[in-house]
Protein backbone atom coordinates (compact mmCIF):
# COMPACT_ATOMS: atom_id res chain seq x y z
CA UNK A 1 -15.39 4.75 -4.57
CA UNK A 2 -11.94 4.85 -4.72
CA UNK A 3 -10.25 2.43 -7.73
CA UNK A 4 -6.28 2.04 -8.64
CA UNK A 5 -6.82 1.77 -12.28
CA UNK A 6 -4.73 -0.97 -13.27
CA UNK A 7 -7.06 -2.99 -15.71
CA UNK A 8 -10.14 -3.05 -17.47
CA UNK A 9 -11.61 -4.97 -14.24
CA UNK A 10 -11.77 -1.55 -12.43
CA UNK A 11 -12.98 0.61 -14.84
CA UNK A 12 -15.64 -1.91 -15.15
CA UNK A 13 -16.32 -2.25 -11.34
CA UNK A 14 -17.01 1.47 -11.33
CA UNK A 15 -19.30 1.78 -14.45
CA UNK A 16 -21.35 -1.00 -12.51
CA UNK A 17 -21.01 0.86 -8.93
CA UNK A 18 -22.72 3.76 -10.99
CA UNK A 19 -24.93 2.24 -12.71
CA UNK A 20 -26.41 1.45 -9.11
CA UNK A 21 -25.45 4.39 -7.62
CA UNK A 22 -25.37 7.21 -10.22
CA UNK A 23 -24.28 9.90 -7.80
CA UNK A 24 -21.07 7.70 -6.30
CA UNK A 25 -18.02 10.06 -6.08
CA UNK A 26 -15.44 7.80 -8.42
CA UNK A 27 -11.70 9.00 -7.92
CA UNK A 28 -8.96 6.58 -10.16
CA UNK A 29 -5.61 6.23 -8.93
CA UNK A 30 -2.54 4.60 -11.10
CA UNK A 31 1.42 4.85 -11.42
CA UNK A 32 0.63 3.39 -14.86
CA UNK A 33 -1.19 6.17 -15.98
CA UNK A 34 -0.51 10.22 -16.90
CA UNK A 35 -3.82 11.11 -17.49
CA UNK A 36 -7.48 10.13 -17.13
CA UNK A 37 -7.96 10.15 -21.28
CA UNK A 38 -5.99 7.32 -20.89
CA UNK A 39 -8.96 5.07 -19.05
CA UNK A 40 -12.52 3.77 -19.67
CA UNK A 41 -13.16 6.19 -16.62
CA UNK A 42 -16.79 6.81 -16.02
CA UNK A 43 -18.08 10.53 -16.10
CA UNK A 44 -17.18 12.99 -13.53
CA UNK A 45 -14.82 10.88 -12.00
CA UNK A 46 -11.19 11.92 -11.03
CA UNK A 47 -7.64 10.75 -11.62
CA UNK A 48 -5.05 11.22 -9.20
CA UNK A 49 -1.38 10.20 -10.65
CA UNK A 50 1.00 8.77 -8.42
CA UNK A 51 2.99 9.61 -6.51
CA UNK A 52 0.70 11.80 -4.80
CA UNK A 53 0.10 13.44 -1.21
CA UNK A 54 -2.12 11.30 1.03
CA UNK A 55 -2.69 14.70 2.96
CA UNK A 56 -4.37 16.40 -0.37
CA UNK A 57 -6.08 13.24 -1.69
CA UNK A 58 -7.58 12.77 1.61
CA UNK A 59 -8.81 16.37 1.21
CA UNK A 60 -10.04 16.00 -2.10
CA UNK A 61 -11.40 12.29 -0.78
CA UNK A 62 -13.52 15.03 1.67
CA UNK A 63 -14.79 17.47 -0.82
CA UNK A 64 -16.09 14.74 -3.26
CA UNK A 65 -17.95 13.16 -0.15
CA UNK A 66 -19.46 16.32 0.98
CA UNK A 67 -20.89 17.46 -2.21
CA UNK A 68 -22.12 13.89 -3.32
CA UNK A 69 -24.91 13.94 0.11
């Protein structure tokens, strides 16, 4: 699950996407954010700042997916 953590609404969506899924990859993306301290994020998610490189999120995207099946 991939979220641009913008509000409370998202950080919300993925603590209920876990709650049904527990083992659902969560990565946040935001240009309003530094840091993932600064979010309700759910455990074991990650943060990606922007701007960042579509080439390495997609790989990252790929190594999260892998090891969650």
């Amino acid at each position: 699950m991939s979220l641009f953590a913008t509000s409370k609404r998202e950080t919300a969506l993925a603590r209920i996407a876990r709650e049904l899924r527990p083992g659902l990859p969560v990565v946040y993306a935001s240009g309003r954010y530094s840091k993932i301290d600064e979010l309700d994020a759910v455990a074991g998610a990650i943060f990606v700042p922007k701007p960042y490189n579509p080439y390495k999120l997609c790989e990252l995207l790929s190594q999260m997916t892998a090891t969650a099946h």
